[in-house]
Structure formats: C-alpha cells, structure tokens
N, C-alpha and C. Protein backbone atom coordinates (compact mmCIF):
# COMPACT_ATOMS: atom_id res chain seq x y z
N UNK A 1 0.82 -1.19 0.00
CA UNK A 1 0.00 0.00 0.00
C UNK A 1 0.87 1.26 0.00
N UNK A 2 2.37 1.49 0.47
CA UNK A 2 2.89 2.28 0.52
C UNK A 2 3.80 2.45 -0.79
N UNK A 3 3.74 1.66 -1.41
CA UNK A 3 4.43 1.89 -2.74
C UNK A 3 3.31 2.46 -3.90
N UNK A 4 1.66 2.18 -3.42
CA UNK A 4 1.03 2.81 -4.26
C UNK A 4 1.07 4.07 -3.73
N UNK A 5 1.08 4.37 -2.53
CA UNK A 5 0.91 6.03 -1.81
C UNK A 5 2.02 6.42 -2.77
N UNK A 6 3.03 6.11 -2.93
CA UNK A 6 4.60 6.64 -3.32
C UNK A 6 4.43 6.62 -4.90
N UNK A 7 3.95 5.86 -5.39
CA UNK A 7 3.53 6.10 -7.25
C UNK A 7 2.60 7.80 -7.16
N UNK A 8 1.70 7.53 -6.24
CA UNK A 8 0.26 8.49 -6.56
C UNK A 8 1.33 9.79 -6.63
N UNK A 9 2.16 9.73 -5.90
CA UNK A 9 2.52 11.27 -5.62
C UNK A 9 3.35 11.57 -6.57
N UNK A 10 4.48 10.34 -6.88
CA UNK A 10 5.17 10.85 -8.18
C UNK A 10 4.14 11.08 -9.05
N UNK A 11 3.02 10.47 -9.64
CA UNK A 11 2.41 10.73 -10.89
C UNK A 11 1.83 12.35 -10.47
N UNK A 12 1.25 12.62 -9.66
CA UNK A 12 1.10 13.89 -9.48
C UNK A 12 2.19 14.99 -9.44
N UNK A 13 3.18 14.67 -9.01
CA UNK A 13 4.14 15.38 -9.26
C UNK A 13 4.43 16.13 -10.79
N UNK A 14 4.15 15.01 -11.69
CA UNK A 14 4.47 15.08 -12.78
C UNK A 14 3.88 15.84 -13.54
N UNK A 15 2.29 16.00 -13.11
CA UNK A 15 1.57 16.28 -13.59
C UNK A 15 1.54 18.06 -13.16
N UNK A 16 1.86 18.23 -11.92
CA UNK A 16 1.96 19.76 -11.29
C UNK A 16 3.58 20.57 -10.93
N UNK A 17 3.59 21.07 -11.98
CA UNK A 17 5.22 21.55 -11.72
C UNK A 17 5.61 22.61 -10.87
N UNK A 18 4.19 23.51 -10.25
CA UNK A 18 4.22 24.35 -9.42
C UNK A 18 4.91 23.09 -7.76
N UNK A 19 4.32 22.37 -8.07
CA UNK A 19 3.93 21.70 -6.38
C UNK A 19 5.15 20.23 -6.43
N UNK A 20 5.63 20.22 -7.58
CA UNK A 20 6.89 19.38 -7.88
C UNK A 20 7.93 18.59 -6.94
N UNK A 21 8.13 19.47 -6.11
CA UNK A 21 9.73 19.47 -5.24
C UNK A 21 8.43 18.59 -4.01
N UNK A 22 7.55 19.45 -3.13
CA UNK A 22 7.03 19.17 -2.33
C UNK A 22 6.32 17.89 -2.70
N UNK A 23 5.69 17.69 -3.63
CA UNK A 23 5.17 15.85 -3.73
C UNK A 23 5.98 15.08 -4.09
N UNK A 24 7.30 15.16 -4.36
CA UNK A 24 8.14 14.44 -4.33
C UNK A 24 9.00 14.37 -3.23
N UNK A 25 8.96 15.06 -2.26
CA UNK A 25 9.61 14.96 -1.04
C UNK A 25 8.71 14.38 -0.39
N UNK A 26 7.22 14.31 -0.48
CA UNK A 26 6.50 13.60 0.14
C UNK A 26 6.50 12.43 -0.07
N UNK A 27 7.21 11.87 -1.23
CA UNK A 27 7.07 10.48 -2.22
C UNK A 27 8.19 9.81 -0.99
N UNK A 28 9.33 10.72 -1.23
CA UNK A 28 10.34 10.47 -0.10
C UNK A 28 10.20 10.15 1.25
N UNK A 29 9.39 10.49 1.99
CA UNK A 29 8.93 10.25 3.45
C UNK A 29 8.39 9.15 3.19
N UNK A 30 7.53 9.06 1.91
CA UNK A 30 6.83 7.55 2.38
C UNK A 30 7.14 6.41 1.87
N UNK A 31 8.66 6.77 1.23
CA UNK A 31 9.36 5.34 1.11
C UNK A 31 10.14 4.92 2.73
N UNK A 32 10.87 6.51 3.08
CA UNK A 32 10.80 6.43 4.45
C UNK A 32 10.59 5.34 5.12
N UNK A 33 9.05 5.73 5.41
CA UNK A 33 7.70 5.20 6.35
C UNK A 33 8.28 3.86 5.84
N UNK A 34 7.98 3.27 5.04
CA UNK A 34 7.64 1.91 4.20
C UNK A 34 8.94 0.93 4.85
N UNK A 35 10.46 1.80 4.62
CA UNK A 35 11.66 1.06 5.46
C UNK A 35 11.38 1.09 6.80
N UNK A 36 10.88 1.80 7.42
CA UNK A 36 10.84 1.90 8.72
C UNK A 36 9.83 1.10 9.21
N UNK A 37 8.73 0.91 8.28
CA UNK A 37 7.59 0.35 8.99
C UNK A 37 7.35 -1.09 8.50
N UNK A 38 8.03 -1.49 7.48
CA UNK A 38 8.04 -2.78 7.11
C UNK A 38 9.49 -3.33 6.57
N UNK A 39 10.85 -2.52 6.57
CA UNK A 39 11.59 -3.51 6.45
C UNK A 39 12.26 -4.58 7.76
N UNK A 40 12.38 -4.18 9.07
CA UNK A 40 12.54 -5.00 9.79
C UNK A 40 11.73 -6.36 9.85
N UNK A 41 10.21 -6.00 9.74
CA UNK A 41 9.63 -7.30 9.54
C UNK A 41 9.60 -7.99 8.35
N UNK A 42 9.80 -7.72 7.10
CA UNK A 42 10.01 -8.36 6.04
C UNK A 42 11.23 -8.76 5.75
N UNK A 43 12.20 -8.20 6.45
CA UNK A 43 13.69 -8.96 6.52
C UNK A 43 13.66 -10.02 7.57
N UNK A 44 12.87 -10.27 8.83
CA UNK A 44 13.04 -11.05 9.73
C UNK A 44 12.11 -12.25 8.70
N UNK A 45 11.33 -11.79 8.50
CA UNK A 45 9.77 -13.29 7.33
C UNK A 45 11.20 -13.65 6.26
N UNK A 46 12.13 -12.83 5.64
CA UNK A 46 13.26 -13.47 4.19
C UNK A 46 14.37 -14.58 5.45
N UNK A 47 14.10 -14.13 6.56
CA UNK A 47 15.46 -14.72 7.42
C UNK A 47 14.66 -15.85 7.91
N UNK A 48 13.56 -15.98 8.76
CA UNK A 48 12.91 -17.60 8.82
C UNK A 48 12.74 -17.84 7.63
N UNK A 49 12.13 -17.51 6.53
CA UNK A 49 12.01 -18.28 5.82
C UNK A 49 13.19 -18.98 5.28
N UNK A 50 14.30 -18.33 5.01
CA UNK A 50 15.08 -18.99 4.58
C UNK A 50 15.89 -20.19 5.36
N UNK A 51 15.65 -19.60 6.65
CA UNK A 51 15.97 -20.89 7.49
C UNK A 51 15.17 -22.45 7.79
N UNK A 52 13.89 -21.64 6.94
CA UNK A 52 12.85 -23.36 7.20
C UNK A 52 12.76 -23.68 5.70
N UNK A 53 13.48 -22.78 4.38
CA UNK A 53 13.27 -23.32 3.30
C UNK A 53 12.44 -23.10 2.97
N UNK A 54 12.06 -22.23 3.01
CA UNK A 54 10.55 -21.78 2.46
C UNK A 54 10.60 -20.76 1.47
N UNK A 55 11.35 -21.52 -0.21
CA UNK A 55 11.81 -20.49 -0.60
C UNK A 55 10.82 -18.91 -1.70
N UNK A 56 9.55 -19.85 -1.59
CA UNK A 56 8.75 -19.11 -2.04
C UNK A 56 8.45 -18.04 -1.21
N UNK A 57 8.15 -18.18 -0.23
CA UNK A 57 8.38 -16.66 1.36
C UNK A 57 9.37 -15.90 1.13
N UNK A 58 10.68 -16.85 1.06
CA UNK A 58 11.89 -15.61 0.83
C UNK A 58 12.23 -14.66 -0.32
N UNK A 59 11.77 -15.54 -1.27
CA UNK A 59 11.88 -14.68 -2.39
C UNK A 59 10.85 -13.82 -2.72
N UNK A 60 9.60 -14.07 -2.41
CA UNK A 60 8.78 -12.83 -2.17
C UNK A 60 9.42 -11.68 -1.34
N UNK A 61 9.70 -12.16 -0.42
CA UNK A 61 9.84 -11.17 0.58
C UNK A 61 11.20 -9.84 0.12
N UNK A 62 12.08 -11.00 -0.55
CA UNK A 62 13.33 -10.16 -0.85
C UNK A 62 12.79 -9.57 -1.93
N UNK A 63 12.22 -10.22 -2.71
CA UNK A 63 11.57 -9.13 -4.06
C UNK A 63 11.23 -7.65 -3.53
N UNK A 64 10.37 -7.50 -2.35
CA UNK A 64 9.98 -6.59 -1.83
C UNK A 64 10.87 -5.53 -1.26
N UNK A 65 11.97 -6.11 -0.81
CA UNK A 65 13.42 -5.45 -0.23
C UNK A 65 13.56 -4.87 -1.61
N UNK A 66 14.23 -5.57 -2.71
CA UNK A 66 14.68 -5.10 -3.62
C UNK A 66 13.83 -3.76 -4.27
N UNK A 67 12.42 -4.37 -4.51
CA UNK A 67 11.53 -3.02 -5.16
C UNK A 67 11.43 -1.43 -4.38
N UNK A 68 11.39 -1.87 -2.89
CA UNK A 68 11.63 -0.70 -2.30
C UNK A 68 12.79 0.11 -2.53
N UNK A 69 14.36 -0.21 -2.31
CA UNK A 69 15.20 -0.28 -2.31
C UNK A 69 15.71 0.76 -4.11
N UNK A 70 14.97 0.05 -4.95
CA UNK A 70 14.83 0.86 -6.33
C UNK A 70 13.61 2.16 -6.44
N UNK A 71 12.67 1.48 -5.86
CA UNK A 71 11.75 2.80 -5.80
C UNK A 71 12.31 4.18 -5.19
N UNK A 72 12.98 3.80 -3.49
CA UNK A 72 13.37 4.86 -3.06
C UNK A 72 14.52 5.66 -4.00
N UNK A 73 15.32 4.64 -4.92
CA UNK A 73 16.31 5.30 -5.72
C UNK A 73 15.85 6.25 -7.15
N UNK A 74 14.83 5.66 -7.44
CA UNK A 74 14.27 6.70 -8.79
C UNK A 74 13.11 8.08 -7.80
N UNK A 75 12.73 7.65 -7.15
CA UNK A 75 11.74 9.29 -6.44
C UNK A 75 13.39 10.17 -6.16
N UNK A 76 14.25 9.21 -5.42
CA UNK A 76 15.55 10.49 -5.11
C UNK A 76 15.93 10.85 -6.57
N UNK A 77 16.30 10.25 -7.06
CA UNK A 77 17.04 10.49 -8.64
C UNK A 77 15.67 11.63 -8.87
N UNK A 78 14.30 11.44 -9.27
CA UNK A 78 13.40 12.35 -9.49
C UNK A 78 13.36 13.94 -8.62
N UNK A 79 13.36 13.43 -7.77
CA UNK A 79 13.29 14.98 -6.74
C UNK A 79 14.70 15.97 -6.87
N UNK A 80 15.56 14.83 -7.09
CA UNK A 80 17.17 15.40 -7.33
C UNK A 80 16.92 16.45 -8.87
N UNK A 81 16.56 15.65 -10.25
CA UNK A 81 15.89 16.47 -11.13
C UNK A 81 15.07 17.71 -11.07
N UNK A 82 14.41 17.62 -10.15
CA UNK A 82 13.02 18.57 -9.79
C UNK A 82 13.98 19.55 -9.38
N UNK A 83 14.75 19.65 -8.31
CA UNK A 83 15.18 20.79 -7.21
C UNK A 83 16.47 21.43 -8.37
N UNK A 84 17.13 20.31 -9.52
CA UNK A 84 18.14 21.41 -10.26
C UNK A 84 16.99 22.11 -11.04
N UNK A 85 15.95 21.79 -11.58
CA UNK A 85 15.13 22.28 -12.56
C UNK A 85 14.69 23.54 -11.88
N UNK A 86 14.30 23.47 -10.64
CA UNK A 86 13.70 24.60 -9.90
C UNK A 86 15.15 25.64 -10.01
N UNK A 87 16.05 25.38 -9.30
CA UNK A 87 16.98 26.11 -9.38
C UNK A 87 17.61 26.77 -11.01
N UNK A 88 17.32 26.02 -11.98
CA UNK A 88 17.43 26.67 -13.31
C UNK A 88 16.43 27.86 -14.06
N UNK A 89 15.59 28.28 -12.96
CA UNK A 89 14.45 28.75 -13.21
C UNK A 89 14.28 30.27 -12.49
C-alpha cells in the first residue's frame, strides 16, 4: 500500500510543476515510512524463511526489499531532477 501512496505522488508530481519538489519529497517520506515500517519485519519473514526453506516466502519477501530499495532510488534520482530544474528557473 505504501508503494502505491509513493507512485500516486510521483504521478502527481508530474503532472503539477508548481507543487513538484514538495510531492516528491512527500514520495520520499513515504518510502521512508515503508523502510521503517516494514523492512525489519520483512527482513526477519526473508530470514525464517530462509531458514525453514521456504523459498517461495523468501523470495517474495526479498523481491519486496529489492523493489523498495529501487523505488526509493528513482523518487531520489526524481526529486534530485526537480530541485536542479527549480533552481534553473
């Protein structure tokens, strides 16, 4: 649910260039939120699982590490864009 919160805002972002920097810093907090609020427990579910073999659990789970992990890297890469653009202006 927090990776759709974190799409909605980039796509709005995109869409409003006045309000740009700020919904993308918001995109930022709630990848934030998302490490903070679910990677400890989704790294502990990739760590039993992998210890009982359960490799369909783990690899879900790490999928999820990984997608976050890229998401948070393209909103920064994006907001990083936004704030030189603002500053070119």
């Amino acid at each position: 649910m927090l990776h759709s919160l974190v799409w909605l805002r980039v796509a709005e972002a995109e869409k409003n260039d006045k309000k740009k920097v700020e919904l993308l810093n918001q995109a930022m907090g709630l990848v934030e939120a998302a490490n903070i609020a679910m990677g400890p427990l989704i790294q502990g579910l990739a760590t039993v699982a992998k210890e009982q073999g359960i490799a369909r659990v783990y690899n879900k789970a790490i999928a999820y590490i990984d997608i976050t992990k890229e998401l948070e890297k393209y909103v920064k890469n994006s907001l990083d864009r936004a704030i030189l653009e603002r500053k070119k202006k």
